[in-house]
N, C-alpha and C. Protein backbone atom coordinates (compact mmCIF):
# COMPACT_ATOMS: atom_id res chain seq x y z
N UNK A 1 125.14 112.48 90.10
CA UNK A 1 123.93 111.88 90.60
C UNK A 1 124.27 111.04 91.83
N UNK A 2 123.47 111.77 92.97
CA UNK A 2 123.82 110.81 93.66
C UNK A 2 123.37 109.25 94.45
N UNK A 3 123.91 108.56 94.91
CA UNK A 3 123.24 107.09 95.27
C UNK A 3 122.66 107.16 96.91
N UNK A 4 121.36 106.57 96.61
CA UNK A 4 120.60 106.25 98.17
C UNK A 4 120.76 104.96 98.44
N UNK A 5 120.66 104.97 100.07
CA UNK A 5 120.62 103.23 100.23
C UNK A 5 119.73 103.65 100.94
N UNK A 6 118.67 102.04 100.92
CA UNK A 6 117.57 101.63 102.33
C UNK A 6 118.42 101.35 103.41
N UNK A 7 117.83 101.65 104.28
CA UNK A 7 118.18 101.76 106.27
C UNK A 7 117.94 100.17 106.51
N UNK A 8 116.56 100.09 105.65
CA UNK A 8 116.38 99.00 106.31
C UNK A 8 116.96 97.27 105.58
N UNK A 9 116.89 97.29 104.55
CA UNK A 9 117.56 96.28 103.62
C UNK A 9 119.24 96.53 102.95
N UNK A 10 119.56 97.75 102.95
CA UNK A 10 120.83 98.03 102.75
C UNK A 10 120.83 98.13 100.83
N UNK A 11 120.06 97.97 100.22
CA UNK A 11 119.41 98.35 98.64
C UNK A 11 119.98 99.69 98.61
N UNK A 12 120.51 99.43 97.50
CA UNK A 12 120.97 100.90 96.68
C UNK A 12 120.93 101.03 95.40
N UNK A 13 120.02 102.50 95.78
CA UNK A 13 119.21 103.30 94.24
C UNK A 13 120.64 103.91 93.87
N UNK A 14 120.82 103.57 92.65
CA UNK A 14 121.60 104.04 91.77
C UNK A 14 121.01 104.79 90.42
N UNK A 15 121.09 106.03 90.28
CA UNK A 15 120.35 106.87 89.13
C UNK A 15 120.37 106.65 88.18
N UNK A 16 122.31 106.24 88.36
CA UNK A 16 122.61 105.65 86.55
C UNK A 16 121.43 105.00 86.04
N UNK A 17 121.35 103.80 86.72
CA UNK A 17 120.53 102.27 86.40
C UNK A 17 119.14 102.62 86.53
N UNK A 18 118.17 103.20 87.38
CA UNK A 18 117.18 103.53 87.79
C UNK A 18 116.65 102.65 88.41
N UNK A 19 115.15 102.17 88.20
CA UNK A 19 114.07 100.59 88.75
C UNK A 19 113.51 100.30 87.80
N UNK A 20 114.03 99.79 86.38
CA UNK A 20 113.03 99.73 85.14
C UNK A 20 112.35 98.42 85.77
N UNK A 21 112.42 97.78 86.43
CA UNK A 21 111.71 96.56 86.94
C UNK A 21 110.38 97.21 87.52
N UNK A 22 110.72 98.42 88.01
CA UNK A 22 109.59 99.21 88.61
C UNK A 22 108.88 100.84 87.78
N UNK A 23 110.01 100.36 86.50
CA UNK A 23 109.19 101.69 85.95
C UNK A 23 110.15 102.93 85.86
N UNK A 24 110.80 102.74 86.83
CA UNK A 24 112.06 103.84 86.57
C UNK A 24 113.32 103.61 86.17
N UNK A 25 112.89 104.86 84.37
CA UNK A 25 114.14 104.72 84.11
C UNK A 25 115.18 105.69 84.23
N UNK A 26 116.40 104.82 83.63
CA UNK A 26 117.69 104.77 84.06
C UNK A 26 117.92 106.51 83.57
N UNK A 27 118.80 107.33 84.71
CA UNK A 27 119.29 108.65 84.79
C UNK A 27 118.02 109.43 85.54
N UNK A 28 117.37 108.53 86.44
CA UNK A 28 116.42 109.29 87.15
C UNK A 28 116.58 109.55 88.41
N UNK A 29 116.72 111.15 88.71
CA UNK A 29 117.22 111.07 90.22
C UNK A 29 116.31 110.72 91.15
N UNK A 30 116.57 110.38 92.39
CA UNK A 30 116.14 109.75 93.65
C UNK A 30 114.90 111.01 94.03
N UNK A 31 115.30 111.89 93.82
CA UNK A 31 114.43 113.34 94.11
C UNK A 31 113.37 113.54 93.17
N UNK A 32 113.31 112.73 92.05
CA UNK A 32 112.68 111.99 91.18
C UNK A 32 111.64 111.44 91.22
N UNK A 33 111.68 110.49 91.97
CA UNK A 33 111.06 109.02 92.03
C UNK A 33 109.49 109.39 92.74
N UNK A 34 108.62 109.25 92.18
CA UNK A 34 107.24 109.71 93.19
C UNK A 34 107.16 109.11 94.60
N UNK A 35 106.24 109.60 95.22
CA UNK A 35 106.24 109.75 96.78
C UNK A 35 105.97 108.40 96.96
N UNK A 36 105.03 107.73 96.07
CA UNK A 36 104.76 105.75 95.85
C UNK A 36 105.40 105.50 95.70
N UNK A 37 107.15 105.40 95.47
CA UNK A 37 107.96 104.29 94.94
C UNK A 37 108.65 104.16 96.67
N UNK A 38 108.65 102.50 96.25
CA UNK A 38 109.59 102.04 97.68
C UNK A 38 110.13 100.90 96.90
N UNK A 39 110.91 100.75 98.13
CA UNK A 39 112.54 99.88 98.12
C UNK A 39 111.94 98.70 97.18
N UNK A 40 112.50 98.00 95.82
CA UNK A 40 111.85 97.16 95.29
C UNK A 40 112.97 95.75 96.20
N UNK A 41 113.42 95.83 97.24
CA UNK A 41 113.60 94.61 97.67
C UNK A 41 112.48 94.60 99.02
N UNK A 42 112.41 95.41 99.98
CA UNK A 42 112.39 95.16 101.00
C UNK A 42 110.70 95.76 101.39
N UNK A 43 110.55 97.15 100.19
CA UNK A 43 108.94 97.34 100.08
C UNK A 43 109.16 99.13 101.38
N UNK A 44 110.40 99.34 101.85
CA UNK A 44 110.31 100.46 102.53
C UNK A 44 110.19 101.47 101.90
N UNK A 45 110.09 102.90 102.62
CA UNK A 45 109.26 104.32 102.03
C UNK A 45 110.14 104.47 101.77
N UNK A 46 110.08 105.56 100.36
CA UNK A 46 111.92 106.75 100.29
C UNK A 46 112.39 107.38 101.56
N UNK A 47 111.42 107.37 102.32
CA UNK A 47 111.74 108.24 103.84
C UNK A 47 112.87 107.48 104.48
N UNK A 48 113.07 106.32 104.27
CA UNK A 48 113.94 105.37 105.07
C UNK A 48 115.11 105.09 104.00
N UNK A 49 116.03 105.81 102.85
CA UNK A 49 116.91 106.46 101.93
C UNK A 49 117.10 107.31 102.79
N UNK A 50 118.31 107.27 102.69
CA UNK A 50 119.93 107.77 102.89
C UNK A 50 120.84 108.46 101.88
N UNK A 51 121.28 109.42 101.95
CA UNK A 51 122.20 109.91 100.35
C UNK A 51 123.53 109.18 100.90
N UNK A 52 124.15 108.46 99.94
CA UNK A 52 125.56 108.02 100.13
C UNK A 52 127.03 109.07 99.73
C-alpha cells in the first residue's frame, strides 16, 4: 500500500492508519478515499497527493 503526501502541507496518507478522525478506516487505499475527502490538516483536494 502505498503512501501519499499533500504538495501543499507536506501530510501523509498512510493506508495502514487511514483518517478514522475523518471516517477512514485503517487499510484503505488512497485510490479509495472518495472524490470529497481532503487533506485533514490543510483542507487540500486528493488532486494535490503525490504517491511516495
Amino acid at each position: 500500500m502505498d503512501k501519499y503526501q499533500c504538495t501543499i502541507c507536506g501530510y501523509i496518507y498512510d493506508p495502514e492508519k487511514g483518517d478514522p478522525n475523518n471516517g477512514v478506516a485503517p487499510g484503505t487505499e488512497f485510490s479509495a478515499l472518495p472524490d470529497s475527502w481532503t487533506c485533514p490538516v490543510c483542507g487540500a483536494p486528493k488532486s494535490e497527493f503525490e504517491a511516495l
